[in-house]
Protein backbone atom coordinates (compact mmCIF):
# COMPACT_ATOMS: atom_id res chain seq x y z
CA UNK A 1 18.41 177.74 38.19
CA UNK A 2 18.80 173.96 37.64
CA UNK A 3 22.23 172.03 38.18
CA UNK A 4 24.67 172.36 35.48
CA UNK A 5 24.13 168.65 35.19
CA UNK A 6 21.05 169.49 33.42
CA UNK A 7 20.08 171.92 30.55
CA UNK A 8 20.03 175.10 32.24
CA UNK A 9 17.28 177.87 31.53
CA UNK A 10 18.43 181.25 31.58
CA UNK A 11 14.92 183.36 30.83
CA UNK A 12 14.65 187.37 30.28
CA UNK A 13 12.17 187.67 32.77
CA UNK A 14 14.47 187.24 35.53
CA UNK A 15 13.80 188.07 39.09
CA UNK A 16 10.49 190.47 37.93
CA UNK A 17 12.24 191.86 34.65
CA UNK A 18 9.36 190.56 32.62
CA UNK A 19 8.95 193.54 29.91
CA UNK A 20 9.40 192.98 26.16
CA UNK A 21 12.18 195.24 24.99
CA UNK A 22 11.70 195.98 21.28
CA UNK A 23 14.89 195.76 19.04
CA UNK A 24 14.41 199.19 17.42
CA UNK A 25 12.68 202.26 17.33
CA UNK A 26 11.83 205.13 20.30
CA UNK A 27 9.45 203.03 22.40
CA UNK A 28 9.54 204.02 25.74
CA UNK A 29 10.15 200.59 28.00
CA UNK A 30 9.41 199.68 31.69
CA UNK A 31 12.42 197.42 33.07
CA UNK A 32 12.09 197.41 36.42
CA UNK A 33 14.83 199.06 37.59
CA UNK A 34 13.16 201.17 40.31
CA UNK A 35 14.08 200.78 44.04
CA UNK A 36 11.22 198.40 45.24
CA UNK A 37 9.85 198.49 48.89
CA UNK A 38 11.42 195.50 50.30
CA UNK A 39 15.07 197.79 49.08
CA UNK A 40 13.43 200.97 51.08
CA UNK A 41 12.04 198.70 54.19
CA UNK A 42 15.73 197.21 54.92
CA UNK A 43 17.31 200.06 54.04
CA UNK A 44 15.21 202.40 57.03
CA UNK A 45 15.31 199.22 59.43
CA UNK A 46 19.20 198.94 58.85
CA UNK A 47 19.96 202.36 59.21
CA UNK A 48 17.69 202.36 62.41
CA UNK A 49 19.26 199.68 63.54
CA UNK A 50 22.65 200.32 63.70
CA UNK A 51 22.29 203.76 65.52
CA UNK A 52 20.29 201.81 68.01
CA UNK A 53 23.11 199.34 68.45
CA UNK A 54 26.19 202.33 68.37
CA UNK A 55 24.18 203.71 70.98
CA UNK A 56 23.41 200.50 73.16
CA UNK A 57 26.93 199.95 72.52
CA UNK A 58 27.63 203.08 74.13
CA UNK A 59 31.35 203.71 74.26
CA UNK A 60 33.02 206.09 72.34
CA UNK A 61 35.24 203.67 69.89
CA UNK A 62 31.89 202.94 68.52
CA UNK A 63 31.09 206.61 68.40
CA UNK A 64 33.98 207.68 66.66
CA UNK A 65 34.52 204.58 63.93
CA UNK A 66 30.53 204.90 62.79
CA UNK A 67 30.85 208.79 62.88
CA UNK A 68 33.30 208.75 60.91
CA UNK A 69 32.69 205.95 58.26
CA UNK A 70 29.05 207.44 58.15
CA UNK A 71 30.77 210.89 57.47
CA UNK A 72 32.60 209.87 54.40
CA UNK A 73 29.74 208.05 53.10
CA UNK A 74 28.03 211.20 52.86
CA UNK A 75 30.65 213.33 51.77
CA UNK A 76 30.18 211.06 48.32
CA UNK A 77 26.69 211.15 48.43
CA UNK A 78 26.99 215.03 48.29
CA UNK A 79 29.74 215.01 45.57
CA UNK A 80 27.09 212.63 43.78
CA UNK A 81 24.39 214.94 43.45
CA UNK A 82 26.70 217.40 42.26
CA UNK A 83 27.98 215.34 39.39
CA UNK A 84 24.39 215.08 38.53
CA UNK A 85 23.41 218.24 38.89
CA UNK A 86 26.17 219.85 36.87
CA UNK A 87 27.14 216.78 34.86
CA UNK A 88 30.40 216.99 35.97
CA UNK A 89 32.81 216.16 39.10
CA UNK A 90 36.73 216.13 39.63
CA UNK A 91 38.02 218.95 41.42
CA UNK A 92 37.07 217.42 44.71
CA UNK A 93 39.90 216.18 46.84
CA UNK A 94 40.41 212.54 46.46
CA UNK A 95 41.93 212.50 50.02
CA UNK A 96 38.29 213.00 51.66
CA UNK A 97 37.51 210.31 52.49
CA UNK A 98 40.81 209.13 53.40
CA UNK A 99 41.02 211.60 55.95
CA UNK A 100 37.23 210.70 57.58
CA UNK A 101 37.78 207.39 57.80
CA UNK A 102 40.96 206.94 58.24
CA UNK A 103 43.08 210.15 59.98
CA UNK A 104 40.09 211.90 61.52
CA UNK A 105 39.23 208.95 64.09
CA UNK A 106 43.47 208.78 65.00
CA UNK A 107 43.25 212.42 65.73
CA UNK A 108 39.85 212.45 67.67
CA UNK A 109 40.70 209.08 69.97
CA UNK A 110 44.53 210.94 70.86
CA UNK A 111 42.14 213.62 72.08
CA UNK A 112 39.72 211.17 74.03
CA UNK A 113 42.97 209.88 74.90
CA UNK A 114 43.87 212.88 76.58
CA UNK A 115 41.21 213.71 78.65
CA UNK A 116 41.00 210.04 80.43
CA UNK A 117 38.27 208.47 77.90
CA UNK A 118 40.24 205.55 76.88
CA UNK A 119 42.03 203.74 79.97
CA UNK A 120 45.27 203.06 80.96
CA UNK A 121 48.32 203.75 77.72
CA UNK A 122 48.46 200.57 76.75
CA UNK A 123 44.14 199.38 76.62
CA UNK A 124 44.67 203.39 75.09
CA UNK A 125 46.79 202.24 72.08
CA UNK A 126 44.27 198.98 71.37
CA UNK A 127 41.90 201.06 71.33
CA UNK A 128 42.76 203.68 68.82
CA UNK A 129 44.06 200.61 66.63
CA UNK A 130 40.67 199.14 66.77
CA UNK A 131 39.02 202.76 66.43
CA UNK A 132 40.64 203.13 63.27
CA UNK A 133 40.17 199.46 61.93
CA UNK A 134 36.88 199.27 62.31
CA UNK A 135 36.17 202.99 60.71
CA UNK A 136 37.66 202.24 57.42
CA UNK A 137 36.22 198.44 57.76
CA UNK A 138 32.52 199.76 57.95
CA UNK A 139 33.17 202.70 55.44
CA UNK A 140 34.48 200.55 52.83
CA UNK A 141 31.32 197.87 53.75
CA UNK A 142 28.55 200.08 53.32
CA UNK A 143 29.51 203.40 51.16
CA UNK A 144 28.20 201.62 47.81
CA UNK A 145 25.18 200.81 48.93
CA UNK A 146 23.17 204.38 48.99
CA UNK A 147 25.12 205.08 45.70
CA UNK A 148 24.10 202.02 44.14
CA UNK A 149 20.20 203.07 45.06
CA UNK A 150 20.97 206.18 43.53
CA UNK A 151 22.22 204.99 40.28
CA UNK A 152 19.16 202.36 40.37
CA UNK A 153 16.60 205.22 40.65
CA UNK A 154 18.72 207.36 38.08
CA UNK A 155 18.81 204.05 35.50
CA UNK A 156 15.38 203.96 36.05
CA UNK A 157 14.74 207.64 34.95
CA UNK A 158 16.75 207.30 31.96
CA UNK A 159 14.91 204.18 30.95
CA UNK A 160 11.54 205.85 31.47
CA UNK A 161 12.35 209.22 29.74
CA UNK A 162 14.09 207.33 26.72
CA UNK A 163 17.31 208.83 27.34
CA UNK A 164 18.74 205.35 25.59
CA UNK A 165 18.83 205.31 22.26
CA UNK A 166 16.63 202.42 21.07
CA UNK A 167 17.17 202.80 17.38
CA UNK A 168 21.11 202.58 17.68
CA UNK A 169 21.82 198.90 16.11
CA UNK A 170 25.68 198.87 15.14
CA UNK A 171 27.30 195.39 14.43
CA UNK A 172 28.82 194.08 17.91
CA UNK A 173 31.91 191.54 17.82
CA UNK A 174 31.42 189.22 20.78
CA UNK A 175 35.05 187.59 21.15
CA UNK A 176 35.43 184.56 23.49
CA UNK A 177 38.84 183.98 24.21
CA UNK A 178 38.95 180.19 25.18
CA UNK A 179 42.10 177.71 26.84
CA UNK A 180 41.42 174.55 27.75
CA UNK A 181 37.63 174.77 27.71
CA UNK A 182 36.21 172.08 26.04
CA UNK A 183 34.23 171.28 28.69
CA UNK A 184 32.03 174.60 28.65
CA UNK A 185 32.72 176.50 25.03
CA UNK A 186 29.89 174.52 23.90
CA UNK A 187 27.56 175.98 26.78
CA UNK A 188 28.30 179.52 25.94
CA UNK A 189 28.34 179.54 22.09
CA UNK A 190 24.81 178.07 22.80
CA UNK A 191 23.73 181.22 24.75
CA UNK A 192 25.11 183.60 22.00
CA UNK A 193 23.28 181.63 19.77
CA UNK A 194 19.98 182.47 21.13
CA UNK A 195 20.65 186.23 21.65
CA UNK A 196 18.13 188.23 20.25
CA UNK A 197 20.24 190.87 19.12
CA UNK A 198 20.77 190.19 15.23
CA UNK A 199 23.45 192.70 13.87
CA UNK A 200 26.88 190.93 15.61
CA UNK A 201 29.56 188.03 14.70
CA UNK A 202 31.03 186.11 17.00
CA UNK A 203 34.94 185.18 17.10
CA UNK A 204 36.49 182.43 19.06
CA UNK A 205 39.62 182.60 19.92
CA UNK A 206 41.47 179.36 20.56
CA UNK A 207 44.86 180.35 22.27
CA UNK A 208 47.09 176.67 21.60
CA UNK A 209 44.53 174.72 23.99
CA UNK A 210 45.62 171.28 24.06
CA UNK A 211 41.94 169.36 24.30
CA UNK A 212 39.03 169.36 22.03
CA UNK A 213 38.11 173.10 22.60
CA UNK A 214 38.57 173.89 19.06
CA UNK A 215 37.19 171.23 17.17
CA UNK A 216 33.96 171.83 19.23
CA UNK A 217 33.78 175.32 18.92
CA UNK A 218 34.47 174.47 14.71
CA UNK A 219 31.16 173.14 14.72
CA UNK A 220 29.46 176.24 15.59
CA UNK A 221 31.18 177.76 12.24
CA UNK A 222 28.36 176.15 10.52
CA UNK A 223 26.19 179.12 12.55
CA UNK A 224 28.48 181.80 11.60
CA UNK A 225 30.64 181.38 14.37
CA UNK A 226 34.64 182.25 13.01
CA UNK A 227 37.09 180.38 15.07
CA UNK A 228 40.76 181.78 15.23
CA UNK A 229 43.64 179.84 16.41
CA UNK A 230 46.77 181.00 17.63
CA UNK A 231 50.04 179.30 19.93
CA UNK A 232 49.01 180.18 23.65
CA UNK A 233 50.03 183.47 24.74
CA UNK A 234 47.51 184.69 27.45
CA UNK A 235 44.51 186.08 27.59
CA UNK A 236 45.32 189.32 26.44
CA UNK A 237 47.14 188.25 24.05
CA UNK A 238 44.06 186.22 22.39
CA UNK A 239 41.72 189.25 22.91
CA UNK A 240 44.16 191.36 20.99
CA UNK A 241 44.34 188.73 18.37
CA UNK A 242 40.42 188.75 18.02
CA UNK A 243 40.31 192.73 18.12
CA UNK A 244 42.68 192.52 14.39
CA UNK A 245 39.44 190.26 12.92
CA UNK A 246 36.94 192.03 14.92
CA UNK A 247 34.20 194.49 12.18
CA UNK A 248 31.97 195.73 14.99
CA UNK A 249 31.64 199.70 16.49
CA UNK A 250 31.55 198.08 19.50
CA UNK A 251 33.60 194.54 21.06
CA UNK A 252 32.13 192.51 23.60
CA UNK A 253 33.74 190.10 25.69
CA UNK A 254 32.97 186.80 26.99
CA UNK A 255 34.60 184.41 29.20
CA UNK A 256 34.15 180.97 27.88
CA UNK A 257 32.51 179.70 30.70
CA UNK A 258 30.46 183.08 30.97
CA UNK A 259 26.25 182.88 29.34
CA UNK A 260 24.45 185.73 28.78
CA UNK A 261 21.09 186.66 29.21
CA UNK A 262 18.88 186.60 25.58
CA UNK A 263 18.74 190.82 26.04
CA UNK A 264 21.56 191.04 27.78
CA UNK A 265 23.47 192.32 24.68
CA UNK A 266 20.49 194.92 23.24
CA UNK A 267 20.68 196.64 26.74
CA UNK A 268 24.02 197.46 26.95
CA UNK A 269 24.17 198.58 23.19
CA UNK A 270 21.38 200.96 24.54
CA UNK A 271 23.85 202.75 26.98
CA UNK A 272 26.21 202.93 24.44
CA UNK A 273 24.34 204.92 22.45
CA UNK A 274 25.87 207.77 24.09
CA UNK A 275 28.84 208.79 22.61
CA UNK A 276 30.56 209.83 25.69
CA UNK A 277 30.33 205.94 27.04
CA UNK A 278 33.12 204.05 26.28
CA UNK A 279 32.24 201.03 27.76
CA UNK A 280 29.82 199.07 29.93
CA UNK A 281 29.99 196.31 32.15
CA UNK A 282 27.69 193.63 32.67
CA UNK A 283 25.88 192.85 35.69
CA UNK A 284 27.78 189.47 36.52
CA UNK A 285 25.59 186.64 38.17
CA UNK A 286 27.28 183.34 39.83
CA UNK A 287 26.08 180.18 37.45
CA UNK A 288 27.17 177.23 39.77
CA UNK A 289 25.81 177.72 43.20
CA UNK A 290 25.67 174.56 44.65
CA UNK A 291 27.70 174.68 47.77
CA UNK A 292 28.87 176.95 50.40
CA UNK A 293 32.16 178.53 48.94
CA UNK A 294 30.10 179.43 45.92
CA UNK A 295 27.30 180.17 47.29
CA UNK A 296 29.60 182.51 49.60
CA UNK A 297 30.77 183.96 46.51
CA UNK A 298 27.59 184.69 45.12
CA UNK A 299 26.42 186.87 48.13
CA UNK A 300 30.14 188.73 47.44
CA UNK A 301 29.32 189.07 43.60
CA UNK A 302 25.92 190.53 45.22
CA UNK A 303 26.95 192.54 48.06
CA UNK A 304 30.30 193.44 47.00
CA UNK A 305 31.40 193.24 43.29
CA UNK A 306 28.05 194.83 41.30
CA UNK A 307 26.90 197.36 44.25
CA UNK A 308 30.40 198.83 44.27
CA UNK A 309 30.44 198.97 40.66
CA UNK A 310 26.86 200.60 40.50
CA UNK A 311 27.97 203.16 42.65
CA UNK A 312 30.69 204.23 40.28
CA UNK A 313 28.62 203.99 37.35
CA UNK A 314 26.49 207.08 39.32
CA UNK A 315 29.76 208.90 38.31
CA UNK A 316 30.26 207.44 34.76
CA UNK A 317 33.68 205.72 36.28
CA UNK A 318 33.50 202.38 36.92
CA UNK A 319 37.06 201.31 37.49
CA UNK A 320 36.69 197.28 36.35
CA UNK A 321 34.14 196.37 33.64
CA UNK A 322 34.77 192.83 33.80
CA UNK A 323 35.88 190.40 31.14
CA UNK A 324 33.25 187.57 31.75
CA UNK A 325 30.96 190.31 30.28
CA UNK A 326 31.88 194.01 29.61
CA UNK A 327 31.44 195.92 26.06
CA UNK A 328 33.98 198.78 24.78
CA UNK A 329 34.14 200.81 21.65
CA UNK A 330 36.95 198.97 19.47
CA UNK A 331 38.19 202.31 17.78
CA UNK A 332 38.71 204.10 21.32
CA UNK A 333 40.14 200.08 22.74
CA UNK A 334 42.48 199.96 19.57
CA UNK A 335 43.53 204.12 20.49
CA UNK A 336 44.24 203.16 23.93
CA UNK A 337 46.66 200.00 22.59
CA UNK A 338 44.41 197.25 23.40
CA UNK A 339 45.30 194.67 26.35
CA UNK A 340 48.21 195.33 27.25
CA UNK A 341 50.26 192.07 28.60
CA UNK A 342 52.59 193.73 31.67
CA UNK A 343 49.46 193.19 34.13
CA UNK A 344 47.69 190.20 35.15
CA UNK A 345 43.94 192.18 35.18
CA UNK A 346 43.95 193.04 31.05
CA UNK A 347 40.65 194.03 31.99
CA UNK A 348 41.11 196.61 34.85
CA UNK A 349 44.24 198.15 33.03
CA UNK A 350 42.47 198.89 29.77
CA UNK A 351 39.50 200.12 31.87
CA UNK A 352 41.88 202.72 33.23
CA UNK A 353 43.28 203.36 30.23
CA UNK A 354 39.78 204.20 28.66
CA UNK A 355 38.98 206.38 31.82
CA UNK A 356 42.22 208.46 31.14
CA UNK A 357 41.00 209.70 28.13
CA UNK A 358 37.90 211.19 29.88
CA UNK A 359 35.54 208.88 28.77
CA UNK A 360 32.76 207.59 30.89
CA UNK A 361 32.53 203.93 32.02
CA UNK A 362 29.10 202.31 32.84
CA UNK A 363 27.13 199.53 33.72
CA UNK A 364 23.84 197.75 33.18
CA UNK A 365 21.86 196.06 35.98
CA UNK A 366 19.74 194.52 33.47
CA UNK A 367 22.22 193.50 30.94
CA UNK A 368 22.88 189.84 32.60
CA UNK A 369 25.79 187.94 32.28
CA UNK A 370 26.39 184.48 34.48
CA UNK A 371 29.77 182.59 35.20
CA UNK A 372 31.45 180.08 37.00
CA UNK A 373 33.01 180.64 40.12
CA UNK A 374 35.79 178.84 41.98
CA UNK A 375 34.59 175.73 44.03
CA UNK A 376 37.41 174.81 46.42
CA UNK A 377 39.54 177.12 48.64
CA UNK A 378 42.45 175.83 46.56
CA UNK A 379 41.70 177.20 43.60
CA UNK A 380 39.51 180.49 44.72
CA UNK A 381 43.02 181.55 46.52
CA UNK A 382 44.89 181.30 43.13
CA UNK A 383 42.03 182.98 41.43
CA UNK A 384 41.60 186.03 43.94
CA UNK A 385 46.01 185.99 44.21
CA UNK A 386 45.56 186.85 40.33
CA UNK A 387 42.86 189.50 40.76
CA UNK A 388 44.84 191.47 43.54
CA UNK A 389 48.50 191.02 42.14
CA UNK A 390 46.90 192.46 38.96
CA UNK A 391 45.11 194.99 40.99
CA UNK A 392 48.49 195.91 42.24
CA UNK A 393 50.28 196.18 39.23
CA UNK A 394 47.74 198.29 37.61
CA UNK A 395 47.75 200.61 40.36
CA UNK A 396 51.55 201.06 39.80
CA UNK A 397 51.32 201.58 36.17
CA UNK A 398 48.97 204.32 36.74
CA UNK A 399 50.32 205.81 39.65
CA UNK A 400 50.31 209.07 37.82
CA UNK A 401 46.19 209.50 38.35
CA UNK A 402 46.96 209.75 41.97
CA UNK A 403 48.36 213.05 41.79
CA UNK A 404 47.32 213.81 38.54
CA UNK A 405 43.94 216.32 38.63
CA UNK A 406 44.08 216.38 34.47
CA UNK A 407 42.99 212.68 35.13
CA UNK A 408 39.59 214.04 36.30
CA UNK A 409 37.05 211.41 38.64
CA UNK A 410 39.99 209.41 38.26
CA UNK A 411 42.45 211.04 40.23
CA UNK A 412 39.58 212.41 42.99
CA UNK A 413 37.34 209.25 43.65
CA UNK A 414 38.45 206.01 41.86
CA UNK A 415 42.31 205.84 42.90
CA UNK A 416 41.75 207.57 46.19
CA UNK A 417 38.53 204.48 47.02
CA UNK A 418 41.04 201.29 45.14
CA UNK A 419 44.09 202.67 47.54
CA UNK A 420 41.52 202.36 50.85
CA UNK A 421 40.22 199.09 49.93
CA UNK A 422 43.74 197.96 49.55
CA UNK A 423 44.95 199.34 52.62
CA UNK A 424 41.75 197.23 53.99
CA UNK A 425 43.23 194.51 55.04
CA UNK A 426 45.90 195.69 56.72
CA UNK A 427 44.16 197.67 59.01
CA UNK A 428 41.66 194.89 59.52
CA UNK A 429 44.55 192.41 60.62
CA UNK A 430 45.84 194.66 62.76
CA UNK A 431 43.09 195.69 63.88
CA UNK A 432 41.46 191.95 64.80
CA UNK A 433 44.84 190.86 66.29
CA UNK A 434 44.38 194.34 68.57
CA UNK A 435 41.35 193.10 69.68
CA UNK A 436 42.04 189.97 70.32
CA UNK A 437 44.66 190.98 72.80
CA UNK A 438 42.07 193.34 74.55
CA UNK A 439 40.07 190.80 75.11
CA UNK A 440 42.62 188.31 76.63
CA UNK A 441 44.03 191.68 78.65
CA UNK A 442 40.04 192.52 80.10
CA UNK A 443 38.43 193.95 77.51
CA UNK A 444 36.47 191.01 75.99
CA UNK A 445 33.15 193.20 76.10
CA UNK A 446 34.73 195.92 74.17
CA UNK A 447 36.03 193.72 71.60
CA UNK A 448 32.98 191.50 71.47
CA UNK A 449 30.67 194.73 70.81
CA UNK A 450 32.47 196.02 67.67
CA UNK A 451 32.11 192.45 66.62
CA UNK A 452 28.49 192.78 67.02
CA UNK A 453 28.04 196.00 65.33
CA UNK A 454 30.31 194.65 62.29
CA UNK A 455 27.82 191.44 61.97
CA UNK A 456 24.61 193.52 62.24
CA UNK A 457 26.45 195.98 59.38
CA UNK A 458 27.16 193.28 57.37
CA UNK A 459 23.75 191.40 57.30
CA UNK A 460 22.17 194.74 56.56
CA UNK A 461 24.30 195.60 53.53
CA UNK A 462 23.58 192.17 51.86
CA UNK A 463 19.52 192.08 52.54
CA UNK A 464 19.95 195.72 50.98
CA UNK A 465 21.97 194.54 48.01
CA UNK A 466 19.60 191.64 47.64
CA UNK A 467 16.74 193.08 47.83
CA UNK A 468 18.65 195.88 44.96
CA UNK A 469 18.47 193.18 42.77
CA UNK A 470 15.15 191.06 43.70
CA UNK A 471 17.43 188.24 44.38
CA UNK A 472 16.74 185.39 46.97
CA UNK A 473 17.44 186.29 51.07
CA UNK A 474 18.29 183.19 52.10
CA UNK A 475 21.69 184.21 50.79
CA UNK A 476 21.88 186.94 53.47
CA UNK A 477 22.61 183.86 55.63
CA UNK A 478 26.38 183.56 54.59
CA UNK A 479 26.79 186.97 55.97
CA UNK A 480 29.14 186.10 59.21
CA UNK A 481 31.43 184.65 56.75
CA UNK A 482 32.38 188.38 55.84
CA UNK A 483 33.10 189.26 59.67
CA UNK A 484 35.22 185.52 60.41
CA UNK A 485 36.85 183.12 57.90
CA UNK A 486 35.80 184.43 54.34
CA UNK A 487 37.23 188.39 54.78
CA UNK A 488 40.33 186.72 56.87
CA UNK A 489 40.49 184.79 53.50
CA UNK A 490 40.60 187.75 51.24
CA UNK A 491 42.53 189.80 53.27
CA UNK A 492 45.33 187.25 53.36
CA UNK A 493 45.16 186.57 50.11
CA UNK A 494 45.26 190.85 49.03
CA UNK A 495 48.32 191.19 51.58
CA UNK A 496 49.94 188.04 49.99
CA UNK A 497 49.08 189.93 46.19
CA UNK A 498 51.38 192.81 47.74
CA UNK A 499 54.45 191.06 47.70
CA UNK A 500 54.38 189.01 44.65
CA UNK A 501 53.15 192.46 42.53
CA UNK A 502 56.52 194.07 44.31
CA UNK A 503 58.72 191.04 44.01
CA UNK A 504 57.47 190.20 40.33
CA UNK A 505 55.72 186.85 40.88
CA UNK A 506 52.68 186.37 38.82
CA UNK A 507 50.55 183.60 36.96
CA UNK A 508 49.65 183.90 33.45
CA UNK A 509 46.32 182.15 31.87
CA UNK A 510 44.59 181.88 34.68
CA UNK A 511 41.55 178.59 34.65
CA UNK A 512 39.68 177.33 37.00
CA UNK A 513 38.17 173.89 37.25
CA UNK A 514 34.95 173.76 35.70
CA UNK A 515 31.74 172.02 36.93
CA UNK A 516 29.93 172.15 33.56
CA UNK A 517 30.27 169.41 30.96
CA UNK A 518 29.40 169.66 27.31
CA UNK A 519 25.66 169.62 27.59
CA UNK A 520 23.70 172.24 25.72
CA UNK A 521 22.49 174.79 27.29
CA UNK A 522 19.20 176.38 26.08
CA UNK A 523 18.22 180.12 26.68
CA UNK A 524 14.84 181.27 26.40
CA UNK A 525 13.44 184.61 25.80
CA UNK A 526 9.84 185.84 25.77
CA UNK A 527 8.33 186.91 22.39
């Protein structure tokens, strides 16, 4: 991918995805979506690896944190193949995996305690802290990843025994809500311009910005494009406003400094074919890696963001489908009462809202969508503050899925797996500052070989997600950033989230400093 200085080229035969998908009719197509070798190589030599280093490591806070983070991950894996197998999941207890990762190492290192395994009370107490830590650190670090095979292989099945519906062409409504964005709008009208799916309109909606966004995007109404103004009132507000204009079955959404692939749009229609589905997120790709904080980012957007949501889309319940690029059904958005304005993540709450109503949520890992990313620490901290304050309010608002079991996969995987990623960084804190201490008290070797183990963990997971999506390993590179510096970040910044979601402190429109310009930006597509 060039420099945004430049026209960039965004071409469907990306990364080996270099099959013609027809626009209609039963053909059977080959996307390759299948696990490739290097996926099953790093996978083996990961796994391989890691019990060779646990048992190198040799002392039994090692034992117990990968026992038990390893234990959990296959408790999913087996609640997986039961979801396919019956088509169906949700009286499992959501606490599972809680309890493996989290309570089972506590109870097991009081034990070891006990019998004289882990040194004097107070190296004791470290210990356990650090036990615990690092069991729900490598748990939530590496569960996705076998999932995320899984729903690669299954994708991959369902793409080769034409369980999509090819000849299902209803009229989409792309809406870009757009603030302030004269300097990109141009660049991603120019991408919907060139996608190959015919039957949609596209709406911008222009919510009060004060520079040239909408007399730029006007131009485009020369193409078709409508352009709806309104005085600023949010994001969700502007989507809303779009959805009263909006003709299509189905309403896509677009940041405005989001592009999209040329048959990025026809293969998420394809998924939505099924009735059942009532919406699908986009496989989100980082557009301006350039520099190390992005470039940081796109590993996480790798390694983090589209595994995770992979491995809930094996369950038909991914929890975010994001709005850079995520389709819904606009009868069952306008049911649910569109975006609602009370959180800060529109997109997450009306997710959940959709997922109440026992509807499945998907995703595409060939539907590609590509957006900016923050490039300064500055404003990735306000951007990430937004995402977990919202993360926190939404959790609130639908606090009754926790103990809820009408709410299905809801109530037994999603909320139980958001609450442990959230409680994340506290145990991480408290678990590095425990360790720190045990080092400066004698234990420097103990400390230094759970910070070993993390590393290796870590490096693994993103050649493995990498290598998921045929993507470049050089990236794998930024991988100590998520054991020092980058997860401190995050972690900080989720804690922080906390107590402005509790205390009422939030942002509204959220925009980030762009690094585009208002070049043109041409998309290709193989005939």
């Amino acid at each position: 991918m060039t420099d945004d200085s430049r026209a960039i080229e965004v071409r469907s035969d990306v990364k080996g995805e270099n099959a013609h998908l027809p626009s209609s009719g039963k053909t059977k197509v080959k996307v390759k979506t299948k696990i490739n070798r290097a996926t099953i190589l790093f996978s083996t030599v990961a796994v391989g690896s890691i019990f060779l280093l646990i048992y190198l490591i040799g002392t039994v806070d090692m034992y117990m944190a990968a026992g038990c983070a390893f234990s959990a991950t296959l408790w999913l894996l087996w609640t997986s193949k039961r979801k396919i197998r019956r088509k169906e999941l949700g009286r499992e207890r959501g606490l599972a995996p809680i309890l493996l990762v989290a309570l089972a190492p506590l109870v097991g290192s009081l034990i070891l305690s006990s019998l004289g395994y882990m040194g004097p009370p107070a190296e004791t107490l470290l210990r356990i802290i650090m036990t615990v830590g690092f069991s729900i650190s490598i748990f939530v670090g590496t569960f996705p990843l076998p999932l995320a095979m899984m729903f690669k292989i299954q994708e991959s099945r369902q793409q080769d025994g034409e369980s999509y519906s090819y000849s299902y062409r209803p009229l989409v409504t792309i809406l870009v809500p757009a603030y302030n964005e004269g300097e990109v709008i141009s660049r991603t009208l120019e991408s919907l311009m060139n996608l190959k799916y015919e039957n949609k309109e596209i709406i911008v909606i222009d919510d009060g910005s004060t520079d040239l966004t909408s007399i730029i995007a006007s131009w485009y109404k020369r193409l078709g494009v409508k352009v709806l103004r309104k005085p600023n009132g949010g994001k969700a507000s502007a989507l809303n406003y779009g959805l009263l204009f909006a003709r299509g079955e189905i309403v896509i959404t677009i940041d405005s400094d989001s592009m999209v692939e040329r048959e990025a749009i026809d293969r998420i229609v394809r998924i939505m074919g099924d009735e059942k589905v009532a919406a699908v997120a986009g496989n989100i790709r980082v557009l301006n890696s350039k520099s190390t904080i992005t470039r940081i980012q796109e590993l996480e957007y790798m390694m983090g963001i589209n595994v995770v949501r992979r491995a809930f889309a094996l369950y038909g319940s991914v929890m975010v489908v994001p709005g850079a690029f995520g389709a819904f059904r606009r009868n069952e958005t306008i049911q649910a009462g569109g975006y609602d304005t009370d959180t800060l993540t529109e997109d997450f709450d009306l997710t959940i809202k959709l997922l109440k109503t026992g509807l499945q949520v998907g995703s595409s890992s060939t539907g590609l969508g590509f957006t900016e990313v923050p490039s300064t620490w500055k404003v990735l901290y306000k951007q990430r503050l937004r995402w977990s304050t919202g993360t926190y309010q939404t959790i609130f608002k639908h606090r009754d899925a926790i103990w809820n079991r009408r709410y299905g996969l809801l109530h037994s995987l999603v909320f139980p797996m958001i609450l442990l990623s959230l409680f994340n960084p506290i145990t991480s804190f408290v678990a590095l500052g425990a360790g720190i201490y045990l080092a400066l008290t004698g234990g420097l070797l103990v400390f230094l070989k759970m910070e070993l183990l993390f590393l290796a963990v870590q490096v693994f997971v993103a050649l493995v997600a990498l290598s998921i999506d045929n993507e470049k390993y050089k990236l794998a590179l930024y991988s100590p950033f998520f054991v020092v510096i980058y997860k401190q970040f995050l972690d900080y910044t989720t804690i922080v989230s906390a107590f402005r979601a509790i205390f009422g402190k939030s942002h509204h429109w959220h925009k980030i400093d762009r690094s585009g310009g208002m070049q043109t930006i041409k998309v290709y597509g193989k005939a």
